[in-house]
C-alpha atoms as a PDB file:
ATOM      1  CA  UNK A   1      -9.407  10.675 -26.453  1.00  0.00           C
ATOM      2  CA  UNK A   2      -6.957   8.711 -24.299  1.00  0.00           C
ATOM      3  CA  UNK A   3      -7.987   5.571 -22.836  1.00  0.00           C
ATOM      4  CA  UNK A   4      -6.951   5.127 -19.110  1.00  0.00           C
ATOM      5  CA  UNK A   5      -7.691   3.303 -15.542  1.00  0.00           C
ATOM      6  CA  UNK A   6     -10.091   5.392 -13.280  1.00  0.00           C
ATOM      7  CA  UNK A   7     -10.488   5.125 -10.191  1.00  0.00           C
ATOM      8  CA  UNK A   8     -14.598   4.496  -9.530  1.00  0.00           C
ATOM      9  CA  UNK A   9     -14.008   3.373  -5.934  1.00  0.00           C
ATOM     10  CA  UNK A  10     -11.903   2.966  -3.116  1.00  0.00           C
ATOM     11  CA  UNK A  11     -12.471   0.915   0.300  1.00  0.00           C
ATOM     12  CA  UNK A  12     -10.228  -0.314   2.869  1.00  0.00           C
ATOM     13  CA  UNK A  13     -10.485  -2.722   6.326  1.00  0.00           C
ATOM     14  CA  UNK A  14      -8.710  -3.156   9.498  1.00  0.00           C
ATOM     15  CA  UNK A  15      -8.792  -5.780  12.365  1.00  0.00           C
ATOM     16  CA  UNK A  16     -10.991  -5.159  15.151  1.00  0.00           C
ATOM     17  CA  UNK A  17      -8.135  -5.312  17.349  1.00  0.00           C
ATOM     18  CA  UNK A  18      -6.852  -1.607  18.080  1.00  0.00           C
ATOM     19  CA  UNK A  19      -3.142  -1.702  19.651  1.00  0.00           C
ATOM     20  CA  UNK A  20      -1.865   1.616  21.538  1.00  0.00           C
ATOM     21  CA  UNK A  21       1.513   2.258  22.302  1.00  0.00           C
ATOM     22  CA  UNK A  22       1.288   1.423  25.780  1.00  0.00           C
ATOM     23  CA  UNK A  23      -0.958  -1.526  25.246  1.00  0.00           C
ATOM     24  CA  UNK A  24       2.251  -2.485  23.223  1.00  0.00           C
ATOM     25  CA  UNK A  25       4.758  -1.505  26.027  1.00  0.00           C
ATOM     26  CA  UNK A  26       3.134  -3.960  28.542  1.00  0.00           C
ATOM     27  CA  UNK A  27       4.725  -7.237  26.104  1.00  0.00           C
ATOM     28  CA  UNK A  28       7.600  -5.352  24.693  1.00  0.00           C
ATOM     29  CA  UNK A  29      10.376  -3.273  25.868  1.00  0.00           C
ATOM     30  CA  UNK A  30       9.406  -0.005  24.862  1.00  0.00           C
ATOM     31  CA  UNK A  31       7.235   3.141  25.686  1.00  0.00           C
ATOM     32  CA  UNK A  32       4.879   5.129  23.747  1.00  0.00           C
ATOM     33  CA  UNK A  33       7.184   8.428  24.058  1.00  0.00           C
ATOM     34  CA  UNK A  34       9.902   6.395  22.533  1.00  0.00           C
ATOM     35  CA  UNK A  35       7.771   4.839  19.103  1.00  0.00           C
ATOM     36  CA  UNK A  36       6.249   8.285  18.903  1.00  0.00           C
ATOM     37  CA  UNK A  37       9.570  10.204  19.541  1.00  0.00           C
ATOM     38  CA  UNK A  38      10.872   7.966  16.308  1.00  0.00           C
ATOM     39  CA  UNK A  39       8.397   6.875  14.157  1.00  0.00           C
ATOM     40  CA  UNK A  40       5.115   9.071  14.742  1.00  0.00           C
ATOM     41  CA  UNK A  41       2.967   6.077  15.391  1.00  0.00           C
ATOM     42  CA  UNK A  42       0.397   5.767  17.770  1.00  0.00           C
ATOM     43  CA  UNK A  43      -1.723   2.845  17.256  1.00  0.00           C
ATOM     44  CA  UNK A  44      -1.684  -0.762  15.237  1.00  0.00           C
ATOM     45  CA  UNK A  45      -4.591  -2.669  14.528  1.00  0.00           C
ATOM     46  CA  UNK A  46      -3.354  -6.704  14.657  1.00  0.00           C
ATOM     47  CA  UNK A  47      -5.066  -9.583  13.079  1.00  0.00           C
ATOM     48  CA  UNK A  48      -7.096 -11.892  15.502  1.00  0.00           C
ATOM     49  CA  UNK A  49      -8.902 -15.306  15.068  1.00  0.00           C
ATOM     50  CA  UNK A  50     -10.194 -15.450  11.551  1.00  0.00           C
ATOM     51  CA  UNK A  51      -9.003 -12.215   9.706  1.00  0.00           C
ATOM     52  CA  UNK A  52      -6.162 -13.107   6.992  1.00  0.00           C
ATOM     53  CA  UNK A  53      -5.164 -11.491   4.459  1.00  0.00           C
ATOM     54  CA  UNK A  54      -7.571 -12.576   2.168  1.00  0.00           C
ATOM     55  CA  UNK A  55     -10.384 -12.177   4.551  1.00  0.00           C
ATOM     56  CA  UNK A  56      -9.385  -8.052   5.058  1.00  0.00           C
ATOM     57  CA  UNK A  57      -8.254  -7.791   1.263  1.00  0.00           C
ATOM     58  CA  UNK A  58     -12.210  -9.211   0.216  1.00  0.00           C
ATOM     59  CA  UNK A  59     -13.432  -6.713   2.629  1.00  0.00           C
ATOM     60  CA  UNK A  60     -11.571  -3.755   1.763  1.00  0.00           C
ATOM     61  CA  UNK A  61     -12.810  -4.934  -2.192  1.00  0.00           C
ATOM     62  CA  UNK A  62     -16.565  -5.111  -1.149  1.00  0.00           C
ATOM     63  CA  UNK A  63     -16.614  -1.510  -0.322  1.00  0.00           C
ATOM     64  CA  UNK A  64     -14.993  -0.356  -2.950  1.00  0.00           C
ATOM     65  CA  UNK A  65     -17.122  -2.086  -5.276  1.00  0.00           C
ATOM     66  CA  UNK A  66     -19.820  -0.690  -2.769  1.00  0.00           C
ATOM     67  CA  UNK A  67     -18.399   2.679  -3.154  1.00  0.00           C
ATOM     68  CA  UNK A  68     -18.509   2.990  -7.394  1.00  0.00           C
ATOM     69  CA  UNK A  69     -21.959   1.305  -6.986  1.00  0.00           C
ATOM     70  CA  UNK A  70     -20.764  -1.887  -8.960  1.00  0.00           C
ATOM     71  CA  UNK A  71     -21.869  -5.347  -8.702  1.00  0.00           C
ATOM     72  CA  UNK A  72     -18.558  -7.809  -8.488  1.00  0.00           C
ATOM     73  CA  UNK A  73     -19.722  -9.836 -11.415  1.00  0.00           C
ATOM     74  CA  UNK A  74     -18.634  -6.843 -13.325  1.00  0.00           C
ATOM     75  CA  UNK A  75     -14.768  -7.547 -12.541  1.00  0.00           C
ATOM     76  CA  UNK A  76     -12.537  -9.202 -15.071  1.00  0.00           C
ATOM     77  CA  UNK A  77      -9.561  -9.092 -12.933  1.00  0.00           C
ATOM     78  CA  UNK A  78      -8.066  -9.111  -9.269  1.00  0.00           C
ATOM     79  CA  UNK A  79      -4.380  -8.221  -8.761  1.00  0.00           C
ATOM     80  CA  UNK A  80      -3.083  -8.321  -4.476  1.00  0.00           C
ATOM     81  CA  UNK A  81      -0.129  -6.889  -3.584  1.00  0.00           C
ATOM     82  CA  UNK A  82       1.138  -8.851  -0.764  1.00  0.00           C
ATOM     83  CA  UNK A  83       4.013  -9.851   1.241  1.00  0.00           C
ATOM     84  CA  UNK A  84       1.946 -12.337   3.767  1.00  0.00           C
ATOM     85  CA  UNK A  85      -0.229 -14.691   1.467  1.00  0.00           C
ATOM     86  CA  UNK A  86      -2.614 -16.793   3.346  1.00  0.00           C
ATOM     87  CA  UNK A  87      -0.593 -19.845   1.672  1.00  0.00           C
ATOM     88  CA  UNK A  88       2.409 -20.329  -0.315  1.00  0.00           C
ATOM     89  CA  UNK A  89       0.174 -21.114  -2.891  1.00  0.00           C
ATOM     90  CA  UNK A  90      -2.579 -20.578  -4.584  1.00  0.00           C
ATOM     91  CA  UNK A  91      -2.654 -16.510  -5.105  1.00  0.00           C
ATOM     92  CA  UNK A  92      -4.489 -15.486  -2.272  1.00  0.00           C
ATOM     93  CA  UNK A  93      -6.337 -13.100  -5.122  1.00  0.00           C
ATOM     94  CA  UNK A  94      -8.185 -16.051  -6.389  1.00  0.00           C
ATOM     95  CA  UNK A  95      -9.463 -16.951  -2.244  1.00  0.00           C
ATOM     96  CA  UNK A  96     -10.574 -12.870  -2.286  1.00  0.00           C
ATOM     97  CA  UNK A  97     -12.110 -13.748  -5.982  1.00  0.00           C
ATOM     98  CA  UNK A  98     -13.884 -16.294  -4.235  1.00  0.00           C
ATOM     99  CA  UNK A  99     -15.015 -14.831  -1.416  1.00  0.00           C
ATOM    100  CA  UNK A 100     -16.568 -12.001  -3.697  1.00  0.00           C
ATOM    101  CA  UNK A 101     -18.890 -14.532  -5.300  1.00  0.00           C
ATOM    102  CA  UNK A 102     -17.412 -14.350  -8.658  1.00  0.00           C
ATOM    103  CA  UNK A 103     -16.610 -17.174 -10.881  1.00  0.00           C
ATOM    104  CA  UNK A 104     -14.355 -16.569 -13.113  1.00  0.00           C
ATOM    105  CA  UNK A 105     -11.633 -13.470 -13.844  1.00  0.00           C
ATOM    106  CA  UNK A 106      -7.813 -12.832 -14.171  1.00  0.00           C
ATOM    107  CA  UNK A 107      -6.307 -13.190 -10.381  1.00  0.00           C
ATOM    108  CA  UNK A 108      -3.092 -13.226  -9.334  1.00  0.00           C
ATOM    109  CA  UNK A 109      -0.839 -11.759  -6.703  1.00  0.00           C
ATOM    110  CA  UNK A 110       1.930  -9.189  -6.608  1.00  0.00           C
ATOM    111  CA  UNK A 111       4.993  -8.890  -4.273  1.00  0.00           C
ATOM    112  CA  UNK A 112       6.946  -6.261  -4.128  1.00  0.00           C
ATOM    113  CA  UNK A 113       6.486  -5.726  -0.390  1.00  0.00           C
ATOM    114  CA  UNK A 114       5.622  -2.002   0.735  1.00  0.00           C
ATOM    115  CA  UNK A 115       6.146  -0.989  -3.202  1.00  0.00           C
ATOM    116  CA  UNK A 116       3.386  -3.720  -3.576  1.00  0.00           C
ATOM    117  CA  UNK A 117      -0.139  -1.852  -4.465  1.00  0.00           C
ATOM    118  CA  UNK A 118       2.036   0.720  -6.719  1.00  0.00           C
ATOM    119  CA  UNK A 119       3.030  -2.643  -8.696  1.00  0.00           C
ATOM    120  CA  UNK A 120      -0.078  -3.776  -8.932  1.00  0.00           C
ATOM    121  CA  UNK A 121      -1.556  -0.401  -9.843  1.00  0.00           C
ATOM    122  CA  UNK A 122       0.999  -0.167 -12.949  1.00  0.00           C
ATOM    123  CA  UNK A 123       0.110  -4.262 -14.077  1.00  0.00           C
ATOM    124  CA  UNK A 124      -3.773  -3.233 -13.453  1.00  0.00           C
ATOM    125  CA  UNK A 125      -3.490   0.120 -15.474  1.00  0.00           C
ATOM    126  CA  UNK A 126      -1.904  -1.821 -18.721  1.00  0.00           C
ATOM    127  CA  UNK A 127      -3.736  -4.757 -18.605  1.00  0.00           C
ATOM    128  CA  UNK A 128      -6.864  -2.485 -18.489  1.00  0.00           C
ATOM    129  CA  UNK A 129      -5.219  -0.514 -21.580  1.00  0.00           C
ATOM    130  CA  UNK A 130      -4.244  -3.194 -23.065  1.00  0.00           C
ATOM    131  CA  UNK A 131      -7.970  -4.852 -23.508  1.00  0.00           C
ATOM    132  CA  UNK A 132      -7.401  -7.925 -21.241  1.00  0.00           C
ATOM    133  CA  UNK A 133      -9.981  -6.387 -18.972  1.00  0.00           C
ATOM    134  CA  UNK A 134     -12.328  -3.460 -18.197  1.00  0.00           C
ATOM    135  CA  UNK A 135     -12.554  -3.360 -14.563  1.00  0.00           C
ATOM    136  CA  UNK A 136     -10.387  -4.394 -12.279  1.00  0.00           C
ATOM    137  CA  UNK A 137     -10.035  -4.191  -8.331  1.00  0.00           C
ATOM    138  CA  UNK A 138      -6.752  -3.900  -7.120  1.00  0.00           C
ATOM    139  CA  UNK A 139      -6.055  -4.634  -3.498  1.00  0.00           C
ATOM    140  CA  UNK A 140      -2.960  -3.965  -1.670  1.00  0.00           C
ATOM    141  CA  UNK A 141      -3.567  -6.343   1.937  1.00  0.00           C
ATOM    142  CA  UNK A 142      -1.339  -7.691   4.981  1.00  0.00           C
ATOM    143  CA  UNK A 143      -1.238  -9.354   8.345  1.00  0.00           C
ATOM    144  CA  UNK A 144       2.587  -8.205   9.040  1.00  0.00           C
ATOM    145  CA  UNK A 145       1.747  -8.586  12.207  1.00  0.00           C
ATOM    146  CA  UNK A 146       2.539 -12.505  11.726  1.00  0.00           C
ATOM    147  CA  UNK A 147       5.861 -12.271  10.616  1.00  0.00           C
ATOM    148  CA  UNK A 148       7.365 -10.258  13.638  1.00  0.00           C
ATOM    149  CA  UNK A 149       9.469 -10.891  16.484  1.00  0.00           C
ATOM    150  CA  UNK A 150       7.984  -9.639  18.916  1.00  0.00           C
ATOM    151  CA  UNK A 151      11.359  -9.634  21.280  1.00  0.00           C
ATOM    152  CA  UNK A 152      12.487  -7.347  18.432  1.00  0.00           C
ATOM    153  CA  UNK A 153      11.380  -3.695  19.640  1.00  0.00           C
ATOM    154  CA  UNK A 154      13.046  -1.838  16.900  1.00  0.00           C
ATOM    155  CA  UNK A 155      11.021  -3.475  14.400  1.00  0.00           C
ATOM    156  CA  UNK A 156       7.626  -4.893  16.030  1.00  0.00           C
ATOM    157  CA  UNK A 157       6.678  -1.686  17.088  1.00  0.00           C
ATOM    158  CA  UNK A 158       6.726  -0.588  13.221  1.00  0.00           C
ATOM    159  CA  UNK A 159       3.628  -2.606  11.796  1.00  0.00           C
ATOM    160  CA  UNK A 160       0.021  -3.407  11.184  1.00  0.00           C
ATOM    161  CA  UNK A 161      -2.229  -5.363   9.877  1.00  0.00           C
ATOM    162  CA  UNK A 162      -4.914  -4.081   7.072  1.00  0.00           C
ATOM    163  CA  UNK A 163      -6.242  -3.387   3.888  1.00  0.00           C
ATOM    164  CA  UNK A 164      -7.086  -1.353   0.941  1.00  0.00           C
ATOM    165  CA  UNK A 165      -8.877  -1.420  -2.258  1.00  0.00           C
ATOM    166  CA  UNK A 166      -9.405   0.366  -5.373  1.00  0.00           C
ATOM    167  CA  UNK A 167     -11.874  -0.160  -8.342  1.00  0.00           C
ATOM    168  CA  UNK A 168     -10.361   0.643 -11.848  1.00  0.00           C
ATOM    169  CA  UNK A 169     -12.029   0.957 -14.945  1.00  0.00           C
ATOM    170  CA  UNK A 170     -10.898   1.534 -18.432  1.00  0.00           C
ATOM    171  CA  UNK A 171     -12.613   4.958 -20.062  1.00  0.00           C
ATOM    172  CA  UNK A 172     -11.481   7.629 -22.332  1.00  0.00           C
ATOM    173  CA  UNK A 173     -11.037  11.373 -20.787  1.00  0.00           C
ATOM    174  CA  UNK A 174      -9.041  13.045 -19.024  1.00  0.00           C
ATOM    175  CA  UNK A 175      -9.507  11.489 -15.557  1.00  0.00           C
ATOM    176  CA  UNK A 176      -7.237   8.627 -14.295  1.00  0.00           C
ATOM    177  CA  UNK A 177      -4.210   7.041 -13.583  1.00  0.00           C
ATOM    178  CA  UNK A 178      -1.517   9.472 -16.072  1.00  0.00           C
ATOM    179  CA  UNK A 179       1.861   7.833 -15.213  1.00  0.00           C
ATOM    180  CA  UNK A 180       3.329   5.368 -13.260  1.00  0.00           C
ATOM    181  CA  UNK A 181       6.883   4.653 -12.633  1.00  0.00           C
ATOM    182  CA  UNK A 182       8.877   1.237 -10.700  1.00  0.00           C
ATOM    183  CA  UNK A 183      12.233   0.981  -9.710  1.00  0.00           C
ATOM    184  CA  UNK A 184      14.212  -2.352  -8.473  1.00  0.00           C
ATOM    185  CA  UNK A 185      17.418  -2.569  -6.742  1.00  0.00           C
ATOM    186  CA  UNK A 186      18.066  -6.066  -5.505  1.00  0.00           C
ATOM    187  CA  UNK A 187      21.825  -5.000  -3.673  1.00  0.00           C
ATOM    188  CA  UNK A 188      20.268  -3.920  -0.690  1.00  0.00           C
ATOM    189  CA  UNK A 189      18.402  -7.062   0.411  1.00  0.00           C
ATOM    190  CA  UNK A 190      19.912  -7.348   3.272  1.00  0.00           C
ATOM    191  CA  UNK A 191      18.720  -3.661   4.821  1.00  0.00           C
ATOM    192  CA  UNK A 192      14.960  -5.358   4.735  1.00  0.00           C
ATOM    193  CA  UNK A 193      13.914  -8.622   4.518  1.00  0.00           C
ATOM    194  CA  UNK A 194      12.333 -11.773   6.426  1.00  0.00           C
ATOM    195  CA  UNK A 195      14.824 -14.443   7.465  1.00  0.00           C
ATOM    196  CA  UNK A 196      12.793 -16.967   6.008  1.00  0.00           C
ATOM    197  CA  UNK A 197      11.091 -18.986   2.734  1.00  0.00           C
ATOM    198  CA  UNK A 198      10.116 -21.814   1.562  1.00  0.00           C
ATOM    199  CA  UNK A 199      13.341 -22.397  -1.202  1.00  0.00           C
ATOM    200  CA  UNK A 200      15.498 -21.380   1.720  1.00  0.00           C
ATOM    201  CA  UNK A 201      14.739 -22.144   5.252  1.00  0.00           C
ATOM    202  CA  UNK A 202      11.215 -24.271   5.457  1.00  0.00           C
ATOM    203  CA  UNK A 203       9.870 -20.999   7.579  1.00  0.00           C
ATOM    204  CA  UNK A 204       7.840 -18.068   7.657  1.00  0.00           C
ATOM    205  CA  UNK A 205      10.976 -16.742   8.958  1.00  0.00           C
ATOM    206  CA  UNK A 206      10.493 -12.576  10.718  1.00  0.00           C
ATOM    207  CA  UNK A 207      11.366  -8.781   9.525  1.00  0.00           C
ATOM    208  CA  UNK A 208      14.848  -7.286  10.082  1.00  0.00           C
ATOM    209  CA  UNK A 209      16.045  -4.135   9.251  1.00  0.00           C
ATOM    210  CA  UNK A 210      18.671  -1.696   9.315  1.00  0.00           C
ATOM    211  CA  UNK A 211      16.456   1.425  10.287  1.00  0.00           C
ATOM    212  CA  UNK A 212      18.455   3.787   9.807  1.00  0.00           C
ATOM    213  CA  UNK A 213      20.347   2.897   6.054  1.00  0.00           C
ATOM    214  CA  UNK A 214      16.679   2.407   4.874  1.00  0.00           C
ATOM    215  CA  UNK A 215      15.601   5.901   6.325  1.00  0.00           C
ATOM    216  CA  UNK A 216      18.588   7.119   3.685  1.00  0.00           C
ATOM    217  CA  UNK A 217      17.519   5.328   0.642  1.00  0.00           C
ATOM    218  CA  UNK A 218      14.151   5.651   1.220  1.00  0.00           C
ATOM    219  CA  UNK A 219      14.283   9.527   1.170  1.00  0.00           C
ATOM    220  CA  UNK A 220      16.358  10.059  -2.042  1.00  0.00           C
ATOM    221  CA  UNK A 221      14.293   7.370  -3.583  1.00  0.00           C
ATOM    222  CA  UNK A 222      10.982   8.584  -3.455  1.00  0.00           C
ATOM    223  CA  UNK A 223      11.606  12.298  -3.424  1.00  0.00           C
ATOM    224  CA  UNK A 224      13.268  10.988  -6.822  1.00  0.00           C
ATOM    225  CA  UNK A 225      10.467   8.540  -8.306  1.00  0.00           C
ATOM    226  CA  UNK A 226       7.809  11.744  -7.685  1.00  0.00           C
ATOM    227  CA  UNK A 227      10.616  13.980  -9.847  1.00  0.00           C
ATOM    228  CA  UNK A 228      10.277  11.486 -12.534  1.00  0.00           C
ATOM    229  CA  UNK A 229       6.189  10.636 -12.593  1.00  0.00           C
ATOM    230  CA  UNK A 230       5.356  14.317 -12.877  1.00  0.00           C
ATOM    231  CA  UNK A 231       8.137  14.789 -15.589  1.00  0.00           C
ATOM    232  CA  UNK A 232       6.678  12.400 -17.450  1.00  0.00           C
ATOM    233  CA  UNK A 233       2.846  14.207 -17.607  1.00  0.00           C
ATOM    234  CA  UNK A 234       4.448  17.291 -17.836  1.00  0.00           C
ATOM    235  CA  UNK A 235       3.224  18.355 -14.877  1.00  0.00           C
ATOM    236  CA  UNK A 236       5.219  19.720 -11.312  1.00  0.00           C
ATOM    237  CA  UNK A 237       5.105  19.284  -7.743  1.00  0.00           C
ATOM    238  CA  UNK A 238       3.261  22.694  -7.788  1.00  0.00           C
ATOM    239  CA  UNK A 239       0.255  21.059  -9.955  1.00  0.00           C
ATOM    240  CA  UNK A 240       0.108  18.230  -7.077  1.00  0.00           C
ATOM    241  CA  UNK A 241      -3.243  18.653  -4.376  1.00  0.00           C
ATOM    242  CA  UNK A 242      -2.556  15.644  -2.492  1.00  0.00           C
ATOM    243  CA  UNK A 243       0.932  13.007  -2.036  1.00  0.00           C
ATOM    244  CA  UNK A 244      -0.420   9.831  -0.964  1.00  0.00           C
ATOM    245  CA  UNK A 245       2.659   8.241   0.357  1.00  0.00           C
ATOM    246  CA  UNK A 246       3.980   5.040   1.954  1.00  0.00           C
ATOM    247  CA  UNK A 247       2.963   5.228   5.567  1.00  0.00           C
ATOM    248  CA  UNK A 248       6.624   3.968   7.098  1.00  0.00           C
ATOM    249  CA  UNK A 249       7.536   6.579   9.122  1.00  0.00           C
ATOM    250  CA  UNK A 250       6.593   9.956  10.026  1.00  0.00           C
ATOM    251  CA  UNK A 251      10.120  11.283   9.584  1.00  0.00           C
ATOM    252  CA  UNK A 252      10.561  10.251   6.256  1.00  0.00           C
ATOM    253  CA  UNK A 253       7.223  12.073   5.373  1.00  0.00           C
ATOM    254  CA  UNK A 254       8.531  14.912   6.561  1.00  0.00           C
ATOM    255  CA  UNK A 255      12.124  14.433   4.929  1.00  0.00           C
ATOM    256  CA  UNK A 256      10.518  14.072   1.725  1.00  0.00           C
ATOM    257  CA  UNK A 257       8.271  16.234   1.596  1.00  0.00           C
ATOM    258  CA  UNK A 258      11.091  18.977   2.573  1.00  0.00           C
ATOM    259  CA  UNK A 259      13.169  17.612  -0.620  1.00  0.00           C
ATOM    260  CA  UNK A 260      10.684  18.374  -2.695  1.00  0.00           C
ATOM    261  CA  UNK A 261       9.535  21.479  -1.463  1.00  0.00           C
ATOM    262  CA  UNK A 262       5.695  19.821  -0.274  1.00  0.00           C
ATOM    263  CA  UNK A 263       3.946  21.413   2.044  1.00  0.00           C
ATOM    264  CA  UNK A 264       3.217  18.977   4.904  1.00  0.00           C
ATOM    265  CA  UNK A 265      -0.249  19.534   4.282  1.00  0.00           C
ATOM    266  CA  UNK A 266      -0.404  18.373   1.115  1.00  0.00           C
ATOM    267  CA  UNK A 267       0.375  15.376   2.097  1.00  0.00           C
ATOM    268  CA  UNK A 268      -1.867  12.328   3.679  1.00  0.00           C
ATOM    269  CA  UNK A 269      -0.426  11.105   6.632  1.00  0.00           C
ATOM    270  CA  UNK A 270      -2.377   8.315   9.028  1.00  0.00           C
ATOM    271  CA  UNK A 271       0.897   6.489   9.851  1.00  0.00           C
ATOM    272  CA  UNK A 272      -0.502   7.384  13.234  1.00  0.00           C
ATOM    273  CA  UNK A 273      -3.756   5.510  12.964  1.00  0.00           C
ATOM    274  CA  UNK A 274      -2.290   2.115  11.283  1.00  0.00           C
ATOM    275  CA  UNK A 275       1.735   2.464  11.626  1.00  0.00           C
ATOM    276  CA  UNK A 276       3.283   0.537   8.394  1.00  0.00           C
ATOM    277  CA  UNK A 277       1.169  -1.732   6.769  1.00  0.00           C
ATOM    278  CA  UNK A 278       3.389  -2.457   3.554  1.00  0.00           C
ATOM    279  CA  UNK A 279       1.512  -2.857   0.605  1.00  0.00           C
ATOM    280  CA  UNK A 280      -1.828  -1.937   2.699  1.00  0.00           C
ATOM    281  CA  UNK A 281      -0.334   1.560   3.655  1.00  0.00           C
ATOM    282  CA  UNK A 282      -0.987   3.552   0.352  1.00  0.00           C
ATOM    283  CA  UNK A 283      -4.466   2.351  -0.597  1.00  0.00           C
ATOM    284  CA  UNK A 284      -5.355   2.627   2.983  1.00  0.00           C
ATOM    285  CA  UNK A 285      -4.626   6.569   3.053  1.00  0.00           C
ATOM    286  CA  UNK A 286      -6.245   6.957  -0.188  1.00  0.00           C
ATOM    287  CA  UNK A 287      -9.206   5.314   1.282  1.00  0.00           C
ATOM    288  CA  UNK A 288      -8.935   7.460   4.660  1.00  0.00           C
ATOM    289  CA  UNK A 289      -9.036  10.652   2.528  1.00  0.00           C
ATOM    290  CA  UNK A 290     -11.529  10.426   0.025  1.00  0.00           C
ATOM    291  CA  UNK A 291     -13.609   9.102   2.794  1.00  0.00           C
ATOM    292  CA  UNK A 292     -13.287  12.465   5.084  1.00  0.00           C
ATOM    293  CA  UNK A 293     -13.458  14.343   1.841  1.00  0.00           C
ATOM    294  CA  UNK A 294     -10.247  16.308   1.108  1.00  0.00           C
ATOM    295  CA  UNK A 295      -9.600  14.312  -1.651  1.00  0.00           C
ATOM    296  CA  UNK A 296     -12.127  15.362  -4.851  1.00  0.00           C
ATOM    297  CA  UNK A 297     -12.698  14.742  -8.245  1.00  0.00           C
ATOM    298  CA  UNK A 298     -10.322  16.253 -10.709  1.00  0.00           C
ATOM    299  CA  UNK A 299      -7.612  16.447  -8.342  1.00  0.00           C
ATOM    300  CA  UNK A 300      -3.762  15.595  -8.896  1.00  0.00           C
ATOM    301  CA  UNK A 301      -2.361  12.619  -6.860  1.00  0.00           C
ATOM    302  CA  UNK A 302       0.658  11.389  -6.355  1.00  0.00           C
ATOM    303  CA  UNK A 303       0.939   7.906  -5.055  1.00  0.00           C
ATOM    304  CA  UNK A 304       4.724   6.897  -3.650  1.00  0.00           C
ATOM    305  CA  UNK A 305       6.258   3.745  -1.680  1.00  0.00           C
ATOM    306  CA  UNK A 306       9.699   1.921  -1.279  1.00  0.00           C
ATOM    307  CA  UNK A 307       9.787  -1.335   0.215  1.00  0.00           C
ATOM    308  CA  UNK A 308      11.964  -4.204   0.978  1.00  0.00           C
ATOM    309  CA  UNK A 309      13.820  -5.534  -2.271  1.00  0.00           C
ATOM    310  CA  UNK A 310      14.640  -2.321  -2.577  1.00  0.00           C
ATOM    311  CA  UNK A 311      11.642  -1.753  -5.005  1.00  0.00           C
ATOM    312  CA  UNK A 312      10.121   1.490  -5.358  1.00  0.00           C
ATOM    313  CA  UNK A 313       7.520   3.398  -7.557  1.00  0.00           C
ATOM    314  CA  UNK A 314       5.162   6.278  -8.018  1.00  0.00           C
ATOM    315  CA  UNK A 315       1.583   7.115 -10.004  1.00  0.00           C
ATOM    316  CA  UNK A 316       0.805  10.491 -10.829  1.00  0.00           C
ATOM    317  CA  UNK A 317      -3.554  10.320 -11.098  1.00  0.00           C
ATOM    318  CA  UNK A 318      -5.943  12.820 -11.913  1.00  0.00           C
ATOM    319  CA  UNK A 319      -8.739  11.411  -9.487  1.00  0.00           C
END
């Protein structure tokens, strides 16, 4: 039998503070008609006093590990996918290590932006093969909302803050994470990006983007990474019950969807609920759905993203 990463758990968590689009009109020059009109989202939660991303990524872990009915002591390795570390340094995998009582495992973080918790979920899956672990929680976590300018309405209006979680474990059958594929293009930095590092400027620094020449490559990208995960198991979009994509923008749901010749609903959308939470967004609609029950076991899922870098990537998983 084949050995592979299943998924025994998933859990997610989200700021207690709940942004609508007018809440968000009353700071920033904007309206909920026009964020809707363009984007599809409706509401943001934003990080207060105390949440970090370590602090949501630990929570999103505990119920997970809640959810596959596993104590943490169990784990032999941590992988976060995020673009806003509580520090520079150290991985802010080993403060979410810490904050889940255990004492020693692998732990390290991933960045690869919105493409993030795909990353991750590839490095997870072979290290799991491989025999460096056996279980392994793999969070995908940010407070984006900390890197914004907020006189910037064509990009503040985009993000959230959250996180998700998953719980892998190595077993043989037929169940699990079949394929994964990643993609890199570092030409296009300057279409996303934050205006700021520590080699470089000393600063945080804040998102810009070119909206509209990332809507482009974002749609031939991913309807392209899908094509090439199911080729790969054989399989076609036909065999897929559920997309679990990216949650940037509703349009480019739609637009991608229509390229592959998805049905719209066969795909899990909550871009709505938590706007774009980069590396948060895909384990967070994973979470969402197996949670309100229309994703089973024994289904196909496709898991997609693109982010900043460009970097992009998709798993085909038979949950």
């Amino acid at each position: 039998m084949t050995l592979r990463s299943v998924i025994l758990g998933t859990g997610s968590a989200l700021p207690a503070n709940r942004v609508s689009n007018d809440e968000l009109a009353k700071r920033v020059d904007t309206s909920d008609e026009w964020i809707v009109a363009r984007t599809g989202i409706r509401f943001r939660h934003i990080a207060g006093e105390g949440e970090t991303t370590a602090t949501l990524g630990a929570d999103a872990a505990r119920k997970a590990l809640d959810a596959a009915g596993i104590d943490a002591a169990s784990i032999d390795l941590i992988i976060l996918a995020t673009a806003t570390p509580d520090q520079t340094f150290p991985a802010s995998a080993t403060k979410v290590q810490a904050l889940l009582g255990i004492d020693d495992c692998i732990a390290f973080d991933v960045a690869a932006v919105c493409s993030g918790f795909l990353y991750a979920l590839s490095v997870a899956d072979s290290m799991l093969r491989g025999g460096n672990a056996k279980r392994a929680i793999v969070i995908g976590a940010e407070t984006f909302s900390r890197i914004l300018d907020w006189e910037d309405r064509t990009t503040c209006v985009l993000f959230g803050d959250g996180a998700g979680a998953v719980v892998l474990e190595a077993q043989t059958g037929e169940a699990g994470i079949l394929a994964t594929r990643l993609h890199a293009d570092g030409r296009h930095n300057e279409l996303l990006y934050v205006d700021g590092g520590p080699s470089t400027t000393g600063t945080v620094g804040h998102v810009r983007m070119k909206g509209s020449e990332v809507f482009r490559h974002a749609v031939v990208n991913l309807a392209t990474v899908m094509t090439e995960v199911l080729d790969q198991t054989g399989l076609t979009a036909k065999d897929v019950d559920w997309v679990v994509p990216h949650q940037a923008n509703a349009r480019i749901l739609d637009a991608t969807a229509r390229k592959l010749g998805l049905s719209t609903d066969r795909i899990v959308i909550t871009v709505h609920e938590h706007a774009n939470t980069s590396a948060a967004s895909v384990p967070l609609a994973l979470d969402t759905a197996v949670r309100d029950g229309r994703i089973q076991r024994g289904q196909l899922l496709v898991l997609e993203a693109m982010g900043g870098g460009f970097t992009w990537g998709a798993a085909a998983i038979r949950y």
